[in-house]
N, C-alpha and C. Protein backbone atom coordinates (compact mmCIF):
# COMPACT_ATOMS: atom_id res chain seq x y z
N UNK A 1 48.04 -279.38 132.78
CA UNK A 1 46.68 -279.76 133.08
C UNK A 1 46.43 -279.59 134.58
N UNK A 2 45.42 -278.92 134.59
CA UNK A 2 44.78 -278.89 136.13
C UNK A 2 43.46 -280.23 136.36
N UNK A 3 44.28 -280.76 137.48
CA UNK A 3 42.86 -282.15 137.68
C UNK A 3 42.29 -281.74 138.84
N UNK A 4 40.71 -281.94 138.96
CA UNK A 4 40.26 -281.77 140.43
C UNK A 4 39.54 -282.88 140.66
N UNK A 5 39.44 -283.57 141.64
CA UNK A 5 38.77 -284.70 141.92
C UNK A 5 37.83 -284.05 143.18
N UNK A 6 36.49 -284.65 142.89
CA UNK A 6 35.64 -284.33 143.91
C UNK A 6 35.32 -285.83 144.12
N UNK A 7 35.21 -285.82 145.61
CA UNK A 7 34.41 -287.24 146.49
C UNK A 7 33.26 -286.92 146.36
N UNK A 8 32.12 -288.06 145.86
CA UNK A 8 30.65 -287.79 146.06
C UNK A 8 30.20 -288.54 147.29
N UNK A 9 31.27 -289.73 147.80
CA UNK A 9 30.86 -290.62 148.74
C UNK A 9 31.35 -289.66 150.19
N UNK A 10 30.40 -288.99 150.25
CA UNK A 10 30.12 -288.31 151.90
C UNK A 10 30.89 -289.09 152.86
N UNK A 11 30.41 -290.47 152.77
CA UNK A 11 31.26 -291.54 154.12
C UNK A 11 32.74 -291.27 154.26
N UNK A 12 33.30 -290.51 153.36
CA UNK A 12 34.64 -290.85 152.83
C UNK A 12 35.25 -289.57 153.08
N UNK A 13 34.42 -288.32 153.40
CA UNK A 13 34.30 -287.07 153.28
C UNK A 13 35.66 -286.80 154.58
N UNK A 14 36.08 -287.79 155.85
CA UNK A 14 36.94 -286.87 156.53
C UNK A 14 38.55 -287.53 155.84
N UNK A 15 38.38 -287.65 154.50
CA UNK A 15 39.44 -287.60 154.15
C UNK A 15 39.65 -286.45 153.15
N UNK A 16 38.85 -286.11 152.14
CA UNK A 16 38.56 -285.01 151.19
C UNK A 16 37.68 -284.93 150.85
N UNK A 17 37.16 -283.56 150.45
CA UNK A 17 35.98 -283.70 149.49
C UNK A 17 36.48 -282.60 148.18
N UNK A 18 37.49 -282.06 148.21
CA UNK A 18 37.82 -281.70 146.72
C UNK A 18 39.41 -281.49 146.69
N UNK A 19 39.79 -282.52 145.79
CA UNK A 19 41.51 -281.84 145.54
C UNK A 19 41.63 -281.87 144.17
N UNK A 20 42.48 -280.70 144.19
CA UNK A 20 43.31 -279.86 143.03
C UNK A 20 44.43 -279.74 142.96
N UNK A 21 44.62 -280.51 141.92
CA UNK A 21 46.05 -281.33 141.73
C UNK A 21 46.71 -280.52 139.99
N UNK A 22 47.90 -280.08 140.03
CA UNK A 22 48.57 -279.18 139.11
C UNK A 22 49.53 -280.10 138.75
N UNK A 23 49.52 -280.14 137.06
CA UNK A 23 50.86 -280.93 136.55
C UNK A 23 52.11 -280.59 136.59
N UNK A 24 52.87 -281.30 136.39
CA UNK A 24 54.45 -280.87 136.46
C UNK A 24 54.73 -279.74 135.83
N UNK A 25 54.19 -279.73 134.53
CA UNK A 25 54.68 -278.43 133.71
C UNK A 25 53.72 -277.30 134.49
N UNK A 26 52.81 -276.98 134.98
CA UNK A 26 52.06 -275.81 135.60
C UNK A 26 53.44 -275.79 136.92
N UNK A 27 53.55 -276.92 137.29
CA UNK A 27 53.93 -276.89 138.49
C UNK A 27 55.70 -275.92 138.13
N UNK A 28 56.15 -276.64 137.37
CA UNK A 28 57.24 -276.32 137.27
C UNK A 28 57.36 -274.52 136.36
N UNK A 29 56.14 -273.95 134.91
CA UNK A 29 55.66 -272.51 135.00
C UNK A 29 55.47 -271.80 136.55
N UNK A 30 55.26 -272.48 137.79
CA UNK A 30 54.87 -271.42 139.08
C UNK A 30 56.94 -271.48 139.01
N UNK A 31 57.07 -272.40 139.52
CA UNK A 31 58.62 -272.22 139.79
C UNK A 31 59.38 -271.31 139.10
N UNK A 32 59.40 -271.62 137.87
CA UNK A 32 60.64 -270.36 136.77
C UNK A 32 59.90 -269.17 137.37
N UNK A 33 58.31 -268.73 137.16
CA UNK A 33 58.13 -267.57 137.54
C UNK A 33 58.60 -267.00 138.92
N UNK A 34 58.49 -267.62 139.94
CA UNK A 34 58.26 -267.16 141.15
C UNK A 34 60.10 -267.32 141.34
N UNK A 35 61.07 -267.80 141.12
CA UNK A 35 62.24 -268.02 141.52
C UNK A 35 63.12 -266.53 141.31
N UNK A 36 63.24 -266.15 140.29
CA UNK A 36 63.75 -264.86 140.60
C UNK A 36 63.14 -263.52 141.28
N UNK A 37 61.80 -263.94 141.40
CA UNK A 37 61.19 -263.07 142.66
C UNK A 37 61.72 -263.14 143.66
N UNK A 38 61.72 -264.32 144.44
CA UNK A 38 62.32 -265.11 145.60
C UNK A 38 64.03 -264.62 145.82
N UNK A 39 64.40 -264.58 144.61
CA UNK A 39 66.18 -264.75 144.88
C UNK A 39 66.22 -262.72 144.91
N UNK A 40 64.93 -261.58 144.30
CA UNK A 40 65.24 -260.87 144.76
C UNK A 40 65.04 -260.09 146.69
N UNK A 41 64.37 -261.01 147.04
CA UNK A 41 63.78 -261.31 148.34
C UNK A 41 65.19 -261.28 148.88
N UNK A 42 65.42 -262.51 148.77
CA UNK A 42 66.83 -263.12 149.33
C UNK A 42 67.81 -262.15 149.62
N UNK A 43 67.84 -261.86 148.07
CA UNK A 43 69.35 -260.96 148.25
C UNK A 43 69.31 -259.59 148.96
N UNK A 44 68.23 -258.99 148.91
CA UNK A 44 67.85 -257.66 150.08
C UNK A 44 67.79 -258.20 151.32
N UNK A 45 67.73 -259.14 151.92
CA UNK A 45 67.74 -259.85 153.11
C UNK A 45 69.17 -260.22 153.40
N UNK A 46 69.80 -260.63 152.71
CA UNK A 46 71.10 -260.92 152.89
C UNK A 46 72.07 -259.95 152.98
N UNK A 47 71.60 -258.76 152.40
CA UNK A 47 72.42 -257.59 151.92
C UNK A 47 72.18 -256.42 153.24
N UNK A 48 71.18 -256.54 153.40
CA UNK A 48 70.29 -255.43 154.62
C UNK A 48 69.76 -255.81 156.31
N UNK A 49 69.28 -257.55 156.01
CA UNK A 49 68.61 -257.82 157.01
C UNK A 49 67.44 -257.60 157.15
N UNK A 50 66.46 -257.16 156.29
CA UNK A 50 65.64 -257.63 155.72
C UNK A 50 65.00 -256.87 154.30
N UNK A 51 63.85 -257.67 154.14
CA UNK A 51 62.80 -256.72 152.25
C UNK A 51 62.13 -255.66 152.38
N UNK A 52 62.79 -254.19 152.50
CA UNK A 52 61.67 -253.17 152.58
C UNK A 52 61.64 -253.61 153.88
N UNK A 53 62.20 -253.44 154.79
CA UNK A 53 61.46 -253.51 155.95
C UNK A 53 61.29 -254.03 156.99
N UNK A 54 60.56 -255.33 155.94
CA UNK A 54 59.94 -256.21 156.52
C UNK A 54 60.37 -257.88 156.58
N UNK A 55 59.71 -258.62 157.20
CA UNK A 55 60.61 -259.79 157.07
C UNK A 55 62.65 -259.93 157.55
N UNK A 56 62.27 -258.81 158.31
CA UNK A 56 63.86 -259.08 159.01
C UNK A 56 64.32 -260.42 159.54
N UNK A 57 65.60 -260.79 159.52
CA UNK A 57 66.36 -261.78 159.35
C UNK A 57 67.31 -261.46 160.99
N UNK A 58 67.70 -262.51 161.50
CA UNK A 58 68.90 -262.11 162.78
C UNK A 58 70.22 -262.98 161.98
N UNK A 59 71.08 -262.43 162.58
CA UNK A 59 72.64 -263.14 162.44
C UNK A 59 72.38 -264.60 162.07
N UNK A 60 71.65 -265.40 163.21
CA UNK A 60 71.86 -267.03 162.77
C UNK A 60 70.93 -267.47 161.85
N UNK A 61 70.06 -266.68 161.51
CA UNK A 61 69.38 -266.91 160.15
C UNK A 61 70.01 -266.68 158.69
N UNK A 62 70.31 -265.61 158.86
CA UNK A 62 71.77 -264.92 157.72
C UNK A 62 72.52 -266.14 157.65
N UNK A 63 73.16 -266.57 158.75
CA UNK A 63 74.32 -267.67 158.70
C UNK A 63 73.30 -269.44 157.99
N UNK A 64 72.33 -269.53 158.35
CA UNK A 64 71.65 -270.75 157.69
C UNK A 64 71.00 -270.25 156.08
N UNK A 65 71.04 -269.02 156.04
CA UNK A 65 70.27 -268.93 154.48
C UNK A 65 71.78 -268.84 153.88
N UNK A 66 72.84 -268.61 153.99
CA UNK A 66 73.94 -268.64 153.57
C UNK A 66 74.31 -269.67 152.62
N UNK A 67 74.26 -270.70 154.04
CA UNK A 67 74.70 -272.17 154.07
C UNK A 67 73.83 -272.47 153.02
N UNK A 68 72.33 -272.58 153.09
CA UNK A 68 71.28 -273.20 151.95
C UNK A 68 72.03 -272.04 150.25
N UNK A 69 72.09 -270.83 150.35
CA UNK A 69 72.40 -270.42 149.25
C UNK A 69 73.80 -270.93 148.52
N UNK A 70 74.75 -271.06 149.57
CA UNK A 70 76.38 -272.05 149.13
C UNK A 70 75.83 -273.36 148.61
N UNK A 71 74.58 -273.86 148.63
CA UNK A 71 73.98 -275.40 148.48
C UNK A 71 73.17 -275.48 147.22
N UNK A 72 72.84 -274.06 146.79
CA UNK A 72 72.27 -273.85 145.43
C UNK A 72 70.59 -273.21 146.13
N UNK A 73 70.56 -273.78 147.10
CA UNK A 73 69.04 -273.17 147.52
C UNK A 73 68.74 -271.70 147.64
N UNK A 74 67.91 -271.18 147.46
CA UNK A 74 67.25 -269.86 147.21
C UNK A 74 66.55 -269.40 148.09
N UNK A 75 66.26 -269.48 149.74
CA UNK A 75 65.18 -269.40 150.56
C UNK A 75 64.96 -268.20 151.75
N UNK A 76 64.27 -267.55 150.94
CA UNK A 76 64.21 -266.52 151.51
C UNK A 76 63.17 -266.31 153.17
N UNK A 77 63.29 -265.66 153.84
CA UNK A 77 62.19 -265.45 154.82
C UNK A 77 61.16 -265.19 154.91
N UNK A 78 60.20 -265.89 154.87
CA UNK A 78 58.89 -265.07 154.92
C UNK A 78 58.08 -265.18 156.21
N UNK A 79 58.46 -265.42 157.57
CA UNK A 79 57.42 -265.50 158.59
C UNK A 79 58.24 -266.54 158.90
N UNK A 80 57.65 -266.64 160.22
CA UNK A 80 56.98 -268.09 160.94
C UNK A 80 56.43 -268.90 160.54
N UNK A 81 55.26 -268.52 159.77
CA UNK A 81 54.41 -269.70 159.12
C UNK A 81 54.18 -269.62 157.95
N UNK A 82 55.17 -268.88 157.18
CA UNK A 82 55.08 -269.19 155.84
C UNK A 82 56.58 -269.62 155.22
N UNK A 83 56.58 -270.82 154.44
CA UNK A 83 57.50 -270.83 153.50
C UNK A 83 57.61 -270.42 152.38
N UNK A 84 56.63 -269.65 151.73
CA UNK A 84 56.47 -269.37 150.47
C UNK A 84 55.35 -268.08 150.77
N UNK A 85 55.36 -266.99 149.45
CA UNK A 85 54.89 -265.93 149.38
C UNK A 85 54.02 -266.03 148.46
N UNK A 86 53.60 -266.78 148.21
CA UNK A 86 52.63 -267.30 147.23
C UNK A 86 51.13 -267.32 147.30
N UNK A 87 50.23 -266.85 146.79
CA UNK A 87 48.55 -267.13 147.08
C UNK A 87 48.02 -268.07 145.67
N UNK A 88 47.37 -268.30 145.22
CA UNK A 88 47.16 -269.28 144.37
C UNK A 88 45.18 -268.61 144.13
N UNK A 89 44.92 -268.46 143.07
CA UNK A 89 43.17 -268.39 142.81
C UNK A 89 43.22 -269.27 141.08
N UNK A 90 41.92 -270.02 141.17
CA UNK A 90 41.67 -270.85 140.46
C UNK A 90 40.23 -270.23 139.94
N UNK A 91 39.85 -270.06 138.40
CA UNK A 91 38.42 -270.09 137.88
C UNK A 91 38.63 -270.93 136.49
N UNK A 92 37.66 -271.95 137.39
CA UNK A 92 37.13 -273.20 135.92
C UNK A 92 36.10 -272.98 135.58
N UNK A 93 36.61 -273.04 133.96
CA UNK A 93 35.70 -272.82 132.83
C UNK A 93 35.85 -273.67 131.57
N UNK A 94 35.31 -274.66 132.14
CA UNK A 94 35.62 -276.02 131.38
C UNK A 94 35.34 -275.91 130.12
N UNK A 95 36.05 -276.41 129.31
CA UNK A 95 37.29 -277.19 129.31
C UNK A 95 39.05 -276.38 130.14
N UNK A 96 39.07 -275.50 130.19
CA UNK A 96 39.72 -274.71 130.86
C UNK A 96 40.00 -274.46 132.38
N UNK A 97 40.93 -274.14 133.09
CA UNK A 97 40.99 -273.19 134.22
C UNK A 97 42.18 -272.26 134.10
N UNK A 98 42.03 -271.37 134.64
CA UNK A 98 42.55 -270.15 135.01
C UNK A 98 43.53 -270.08 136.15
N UNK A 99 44.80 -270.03 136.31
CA UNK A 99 45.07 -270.18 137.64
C UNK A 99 46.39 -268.88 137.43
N UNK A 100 45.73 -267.70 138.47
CA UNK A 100 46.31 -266.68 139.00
C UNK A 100 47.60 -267.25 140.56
N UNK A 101 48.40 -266.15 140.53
CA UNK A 101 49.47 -266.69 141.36
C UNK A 101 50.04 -265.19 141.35
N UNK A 102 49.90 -265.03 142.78
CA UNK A 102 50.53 -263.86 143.80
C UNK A 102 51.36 -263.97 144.34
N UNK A 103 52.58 -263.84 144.15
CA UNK A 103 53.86 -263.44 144.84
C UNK A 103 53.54 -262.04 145.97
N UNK A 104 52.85 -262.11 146.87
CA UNK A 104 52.54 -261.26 147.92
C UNK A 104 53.31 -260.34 148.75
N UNK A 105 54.57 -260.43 148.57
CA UNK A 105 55.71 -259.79 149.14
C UNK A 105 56.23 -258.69 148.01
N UNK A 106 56.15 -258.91 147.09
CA UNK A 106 56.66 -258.33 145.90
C UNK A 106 55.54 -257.69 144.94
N UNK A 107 54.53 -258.25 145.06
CA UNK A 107 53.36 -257.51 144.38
C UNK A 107 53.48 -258.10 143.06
N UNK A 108 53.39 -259.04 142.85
CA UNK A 108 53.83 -259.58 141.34
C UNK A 108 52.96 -261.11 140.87
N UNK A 109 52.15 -260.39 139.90
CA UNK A 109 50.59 -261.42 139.82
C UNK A 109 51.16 -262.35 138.33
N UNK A 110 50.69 -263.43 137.80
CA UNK A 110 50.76 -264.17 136.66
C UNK A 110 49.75 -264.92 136.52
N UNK A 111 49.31 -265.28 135.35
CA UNK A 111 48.17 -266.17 135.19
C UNK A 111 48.55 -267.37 134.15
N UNK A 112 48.19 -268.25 134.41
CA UNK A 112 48.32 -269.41 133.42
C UNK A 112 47.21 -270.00 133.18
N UNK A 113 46.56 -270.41 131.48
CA UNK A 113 45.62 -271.12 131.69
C UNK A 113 45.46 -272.54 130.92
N UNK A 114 45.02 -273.49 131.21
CA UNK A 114 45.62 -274.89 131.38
C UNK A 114 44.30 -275.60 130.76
N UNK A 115 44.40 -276.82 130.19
CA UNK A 115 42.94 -277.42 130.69
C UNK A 115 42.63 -278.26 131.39
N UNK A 116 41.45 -278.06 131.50
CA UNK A 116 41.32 -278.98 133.47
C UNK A 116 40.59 -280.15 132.87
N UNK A 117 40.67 -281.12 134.16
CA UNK A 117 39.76 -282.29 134.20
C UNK A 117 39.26 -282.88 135.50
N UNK A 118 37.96 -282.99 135.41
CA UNK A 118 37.03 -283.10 136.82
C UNK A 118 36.69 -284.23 136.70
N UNK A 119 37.58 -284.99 137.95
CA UNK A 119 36.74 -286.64 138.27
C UNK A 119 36.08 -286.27 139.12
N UNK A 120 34.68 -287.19 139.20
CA UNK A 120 33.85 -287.05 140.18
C UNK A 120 34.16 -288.65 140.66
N UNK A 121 34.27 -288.89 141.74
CA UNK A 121 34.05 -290.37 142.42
C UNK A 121 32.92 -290.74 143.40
N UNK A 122 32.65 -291.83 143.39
CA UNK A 122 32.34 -292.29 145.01
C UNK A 122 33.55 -292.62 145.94
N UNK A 123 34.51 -292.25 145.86
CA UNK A 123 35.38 -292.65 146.55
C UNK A 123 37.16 -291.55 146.73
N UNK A 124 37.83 -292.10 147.80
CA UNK A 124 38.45 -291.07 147.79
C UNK A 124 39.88 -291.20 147.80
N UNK A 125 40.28 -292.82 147.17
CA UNK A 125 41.47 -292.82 146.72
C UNK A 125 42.31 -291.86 146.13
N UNK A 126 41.73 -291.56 144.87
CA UNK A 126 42.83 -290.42 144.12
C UNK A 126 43.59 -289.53 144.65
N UNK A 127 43.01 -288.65 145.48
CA UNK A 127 43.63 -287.60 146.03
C UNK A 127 44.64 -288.24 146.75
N UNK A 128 44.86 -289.13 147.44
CA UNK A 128 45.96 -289.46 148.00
C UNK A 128 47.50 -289.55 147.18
N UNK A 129 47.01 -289.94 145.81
CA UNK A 129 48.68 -290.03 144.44
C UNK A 129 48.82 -288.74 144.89
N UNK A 130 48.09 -287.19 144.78
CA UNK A 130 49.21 -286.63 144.61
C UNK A 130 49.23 -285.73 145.65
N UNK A 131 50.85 -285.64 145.81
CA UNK A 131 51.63 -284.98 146.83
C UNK A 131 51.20 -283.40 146.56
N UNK A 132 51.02 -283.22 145.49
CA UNK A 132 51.03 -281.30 145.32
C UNK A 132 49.52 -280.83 145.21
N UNK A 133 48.88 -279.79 145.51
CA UNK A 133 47.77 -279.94 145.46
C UNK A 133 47.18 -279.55 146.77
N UNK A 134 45.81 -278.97 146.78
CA UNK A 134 45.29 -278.33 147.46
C UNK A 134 43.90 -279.25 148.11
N UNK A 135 43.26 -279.14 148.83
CA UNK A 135 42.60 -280.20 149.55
C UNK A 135 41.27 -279.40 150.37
N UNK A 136 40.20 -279.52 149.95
CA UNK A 136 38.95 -279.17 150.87
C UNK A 136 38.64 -280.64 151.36
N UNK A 137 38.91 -280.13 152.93
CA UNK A 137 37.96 -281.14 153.70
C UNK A 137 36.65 -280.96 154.00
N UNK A 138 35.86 -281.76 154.59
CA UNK A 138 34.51 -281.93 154.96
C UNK A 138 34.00 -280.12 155.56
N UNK A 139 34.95 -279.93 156.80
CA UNK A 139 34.21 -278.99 158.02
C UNK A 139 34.43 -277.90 156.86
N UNK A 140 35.17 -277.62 155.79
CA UNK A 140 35.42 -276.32 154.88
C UNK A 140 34.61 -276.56 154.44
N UNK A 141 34.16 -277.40 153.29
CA UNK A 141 32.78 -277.71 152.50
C UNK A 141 31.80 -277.68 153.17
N UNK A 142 31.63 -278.18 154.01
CA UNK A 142 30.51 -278.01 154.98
C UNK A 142 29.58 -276.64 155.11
N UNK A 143 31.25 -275.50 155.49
CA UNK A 143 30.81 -274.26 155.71
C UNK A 143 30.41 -273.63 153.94
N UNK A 144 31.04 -274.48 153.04
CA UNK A 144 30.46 -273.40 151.91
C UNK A 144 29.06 -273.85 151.39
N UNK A 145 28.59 -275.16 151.64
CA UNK A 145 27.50 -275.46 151.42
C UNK A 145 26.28 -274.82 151.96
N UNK A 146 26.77 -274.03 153.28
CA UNK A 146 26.04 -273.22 154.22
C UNK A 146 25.94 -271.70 153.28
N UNK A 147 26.52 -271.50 152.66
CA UNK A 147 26.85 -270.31 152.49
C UNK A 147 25.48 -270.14 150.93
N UNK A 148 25.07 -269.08 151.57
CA UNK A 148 23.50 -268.21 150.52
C UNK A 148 24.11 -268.10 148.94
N UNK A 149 25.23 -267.44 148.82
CA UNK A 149 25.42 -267.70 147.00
C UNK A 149 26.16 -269.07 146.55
N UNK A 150 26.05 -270.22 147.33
CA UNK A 150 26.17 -271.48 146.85
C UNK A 150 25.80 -272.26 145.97
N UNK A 151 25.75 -272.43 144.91
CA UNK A 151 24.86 -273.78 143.93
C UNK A 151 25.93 -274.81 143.53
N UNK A 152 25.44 -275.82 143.93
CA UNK A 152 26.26 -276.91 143.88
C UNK A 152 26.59 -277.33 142.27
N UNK A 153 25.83 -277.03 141.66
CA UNK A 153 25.57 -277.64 140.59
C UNK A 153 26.59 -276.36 139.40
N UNK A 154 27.11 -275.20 140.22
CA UNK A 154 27.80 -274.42 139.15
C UNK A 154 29.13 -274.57 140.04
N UNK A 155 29.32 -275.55 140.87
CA UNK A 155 31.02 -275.39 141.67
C UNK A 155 31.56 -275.39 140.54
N UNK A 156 31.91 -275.66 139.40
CA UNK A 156 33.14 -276.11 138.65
C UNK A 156 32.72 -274.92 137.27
N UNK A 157 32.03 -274.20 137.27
CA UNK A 157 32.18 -273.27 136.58
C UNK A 157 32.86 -272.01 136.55
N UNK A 158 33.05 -270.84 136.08
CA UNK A 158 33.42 -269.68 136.03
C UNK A 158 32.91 -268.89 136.89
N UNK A 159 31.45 -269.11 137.82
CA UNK A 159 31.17 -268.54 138.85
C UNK A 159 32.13 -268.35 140.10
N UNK A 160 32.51 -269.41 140.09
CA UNK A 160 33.17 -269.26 141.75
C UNK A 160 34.86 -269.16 141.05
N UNK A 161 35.32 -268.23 142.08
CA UNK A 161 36.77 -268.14 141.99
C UNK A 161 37.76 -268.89 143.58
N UNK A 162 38.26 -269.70 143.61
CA UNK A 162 38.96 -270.43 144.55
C UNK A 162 40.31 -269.46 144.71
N UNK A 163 40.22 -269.60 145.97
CA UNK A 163 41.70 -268.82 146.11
C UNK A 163 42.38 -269.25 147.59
N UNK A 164 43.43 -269.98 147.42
CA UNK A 164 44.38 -270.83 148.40
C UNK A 164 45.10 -270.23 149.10
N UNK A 165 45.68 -269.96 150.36
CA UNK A 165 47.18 -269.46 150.91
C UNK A 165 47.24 -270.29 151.99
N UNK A 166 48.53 -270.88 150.94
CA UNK A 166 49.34 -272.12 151.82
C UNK A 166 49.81 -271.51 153.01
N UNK A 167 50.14 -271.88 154.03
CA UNK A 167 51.30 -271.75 155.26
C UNK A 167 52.37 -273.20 155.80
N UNK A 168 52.76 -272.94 156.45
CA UNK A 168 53.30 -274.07 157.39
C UNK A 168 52.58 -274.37 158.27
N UNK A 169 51.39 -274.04 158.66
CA UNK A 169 50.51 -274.37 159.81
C UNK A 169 49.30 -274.56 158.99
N UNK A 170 48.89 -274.04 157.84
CA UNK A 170 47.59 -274.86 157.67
C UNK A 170 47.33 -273.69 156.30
N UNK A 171 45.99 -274.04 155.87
CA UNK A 171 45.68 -273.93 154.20
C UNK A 171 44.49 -272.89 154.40
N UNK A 172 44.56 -271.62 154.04
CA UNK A 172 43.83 -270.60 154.08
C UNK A 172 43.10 -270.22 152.65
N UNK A 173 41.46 -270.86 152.89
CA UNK A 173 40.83 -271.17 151.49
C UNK A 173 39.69 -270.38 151.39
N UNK A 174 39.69 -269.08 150.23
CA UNK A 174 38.28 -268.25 150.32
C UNK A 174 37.77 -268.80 149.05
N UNK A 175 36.47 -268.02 148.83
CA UNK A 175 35.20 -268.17 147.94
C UNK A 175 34.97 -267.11 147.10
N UNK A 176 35.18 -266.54 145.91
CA UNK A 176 34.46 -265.41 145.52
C UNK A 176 33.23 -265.85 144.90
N UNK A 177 32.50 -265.29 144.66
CA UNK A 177 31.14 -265.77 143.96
C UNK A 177 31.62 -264.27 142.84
N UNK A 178 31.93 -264.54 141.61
CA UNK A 178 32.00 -263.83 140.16
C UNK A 178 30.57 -262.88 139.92
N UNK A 179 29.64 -263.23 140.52
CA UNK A 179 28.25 -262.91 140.42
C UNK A 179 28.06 -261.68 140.93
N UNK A 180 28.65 -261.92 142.26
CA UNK A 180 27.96 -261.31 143.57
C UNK A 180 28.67 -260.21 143.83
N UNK A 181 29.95 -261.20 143.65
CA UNK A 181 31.77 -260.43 144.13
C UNK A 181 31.67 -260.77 145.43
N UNK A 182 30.91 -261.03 146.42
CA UNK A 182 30.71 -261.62 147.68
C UNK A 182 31.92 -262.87 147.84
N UNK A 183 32.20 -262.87 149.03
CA UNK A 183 33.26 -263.83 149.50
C UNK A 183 33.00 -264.56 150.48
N UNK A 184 33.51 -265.92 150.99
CA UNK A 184 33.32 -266.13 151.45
C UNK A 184 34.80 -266.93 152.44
N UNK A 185 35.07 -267.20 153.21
CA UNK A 185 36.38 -267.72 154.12
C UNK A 185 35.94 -268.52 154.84
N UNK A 186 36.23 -270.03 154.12
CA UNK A 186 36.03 -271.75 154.52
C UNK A 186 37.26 -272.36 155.26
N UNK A 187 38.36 -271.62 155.77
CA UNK A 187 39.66 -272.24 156.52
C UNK A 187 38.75 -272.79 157.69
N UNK A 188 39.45 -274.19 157.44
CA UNK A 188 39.13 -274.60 159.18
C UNK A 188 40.53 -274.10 160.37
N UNK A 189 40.45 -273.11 160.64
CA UNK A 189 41.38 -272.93 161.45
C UNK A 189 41.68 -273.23 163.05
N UNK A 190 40.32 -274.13 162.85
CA UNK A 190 40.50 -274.95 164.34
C UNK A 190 41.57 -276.11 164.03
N UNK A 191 41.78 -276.35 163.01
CA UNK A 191 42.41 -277.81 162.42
C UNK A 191 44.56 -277.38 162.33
N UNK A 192 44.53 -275.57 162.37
CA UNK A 192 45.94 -275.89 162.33
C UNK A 192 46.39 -275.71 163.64
């Protein structure tokens, strides 16, 4: 199950105004998929110094992905500011959502589709339970509310396609409008 909780209480807004929260079993379908992607990452990195290329590795990195692989861990390089090669796009179509997942290094797409459930609150407890999960704040919403193919009233439909890329420095969140095909890019990147 995919849950999204939207805040309606504005006052409450510089804590969230939409999170999307993935169950264990979605959570744990991204994992089986994406893990032997990852471990083929790894092992061309370990073997070469780096994937195709790219994502080169030095000696004392080799020597710490070692150590994590002797430990059972799998962790391959991807950047500076990424721990994961992952992009994430979401289209709800309630009772349903759709959630696509890009392994970006490897070129390797999957889709799962789940059914969702949309709390609406005045308030903005929820989002805080869960740890996993994706998070529009105020200044992002802000900017999509600004934005000309906006209707508030179809956010949670099949119109808009959400699409996430996590980093280690901060959460890179676009807009497609299904309509338009128009996009739009809501990162607050003053914030990482």
């Amino acid at each position: 199950m995919i849950t999204i909780y939207k805040n309606n209480d504005e006052s409450s807004w510089s804590k969230y105004v939409l999170c999307v929260a993935f169950s264990n079993n979605i959570n744990k379908q991204i994992y089986n998929w994406q893990a032997p992607l990852d471990r083929i990452v790894f092992d061309e990195q370990m073997t070469t110094g780096s994937f195709h290329g790219s994502f080169p590795i030095n000696d004392n990195q080799r020597l710490r992905m070692q150590g994590l692989r002797e430990k059972g861990n799998i962790r391959p390089y991807y950047g500076a500011t990424n721990s994961s090669a992952l992009t994430y796009t979401l289209q709800v179509a309630p009772p349903t959502c759709i959630i696509g997942v890009e392994h970006e290094v490897v070129n390797e797409k999957v889709s799962f589709e789940d059914t969702v459930e949309i709390i609406q609150e005045d308030e903005s407890g929820n989002a805080v339970i869960h740890k996993q999960g994706f998070m529009v704040e105020e200044k992002e919403y802000r900017t999509l509310q600004r934005w000309k193919n906006w209707n508030a009233k179809e956010e949670f439909t099949s119109r808009y396609i959400y699409k996430f890329l996590p980093s280690s420095i901060g959460l890179g969140i676009t807009i497609t409008d299904a309509y338009t095909k128009e996009q739009i890019d809501i990162s607050d990147y003053c914030s990482w």
